[in-house]
Protein backbone atom coordinates (compact mmCIF):
# COMPACT_ATOMS: atom_id res chain seq x y z
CA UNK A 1 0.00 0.00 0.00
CA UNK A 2 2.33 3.31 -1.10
CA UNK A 3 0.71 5.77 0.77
CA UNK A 4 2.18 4.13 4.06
CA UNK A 5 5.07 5.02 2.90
CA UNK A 6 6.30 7.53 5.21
CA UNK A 7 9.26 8.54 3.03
CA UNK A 8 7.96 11.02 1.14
CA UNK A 9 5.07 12.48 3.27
CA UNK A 10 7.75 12.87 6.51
CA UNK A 11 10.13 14.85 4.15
CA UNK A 12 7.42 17.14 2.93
CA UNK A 13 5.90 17.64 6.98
CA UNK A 14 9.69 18.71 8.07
CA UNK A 15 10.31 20.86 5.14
CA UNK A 16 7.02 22.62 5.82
CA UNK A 17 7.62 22.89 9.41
CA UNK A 18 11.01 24.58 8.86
CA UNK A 19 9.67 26.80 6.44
CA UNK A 20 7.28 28.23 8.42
CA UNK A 21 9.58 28.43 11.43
CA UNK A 22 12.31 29.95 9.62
CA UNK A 23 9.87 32.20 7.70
CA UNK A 24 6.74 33.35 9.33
CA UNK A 25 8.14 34.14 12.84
CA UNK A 26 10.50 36.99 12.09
CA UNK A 27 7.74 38.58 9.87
CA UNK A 28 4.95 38.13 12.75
CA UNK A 29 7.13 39.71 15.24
CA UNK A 30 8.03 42.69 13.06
CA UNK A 31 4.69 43.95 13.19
CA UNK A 32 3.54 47.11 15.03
CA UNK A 33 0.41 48.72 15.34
CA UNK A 34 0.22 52.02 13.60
CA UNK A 35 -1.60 53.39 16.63
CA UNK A 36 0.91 52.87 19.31
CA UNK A 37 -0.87 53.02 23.31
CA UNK A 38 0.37 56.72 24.63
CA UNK A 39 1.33 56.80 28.37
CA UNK A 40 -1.56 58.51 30.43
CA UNK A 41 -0.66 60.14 33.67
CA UNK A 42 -0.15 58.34 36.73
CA UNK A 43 -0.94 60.65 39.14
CA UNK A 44 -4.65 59.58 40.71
CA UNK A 45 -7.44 62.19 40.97
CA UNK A 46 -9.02 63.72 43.66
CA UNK A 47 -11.86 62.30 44.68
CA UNK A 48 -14.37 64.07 46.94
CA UNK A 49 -16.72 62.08 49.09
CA UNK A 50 -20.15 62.04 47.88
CA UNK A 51 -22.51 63.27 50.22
CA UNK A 52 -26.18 61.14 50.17
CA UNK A 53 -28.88 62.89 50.19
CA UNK A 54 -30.73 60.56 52.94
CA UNK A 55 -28.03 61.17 56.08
């Protein structure tokens, strides 16, 4: 029965599997978002304490 033959078939899985380990990663990381996140300020606000109206 060729086709369990692993020969082939195992040849074409590692070639695949180095291509896209050699080749996709590098151009997945190299992304950026054109909108990059701007630092807001750290400082908290001020709360006041809010008064109810039933005390």
């Amino acid at each position: 029965m060729p086709q369990l033959n692993p020969a082939p078939w195992f040849a074409i899985l590692v070639f695949s599997w180095l291509v896209f380990l050699t080749i996709l990663p590098p151009k997945v990381l190299a992304h950026t978002f054109p909108n990059e996140p701007t630092p807001q300020n750290t400082k908290t606000p001020k709360t006041e304490p809010w008064t109810w109206p039933w005390h």
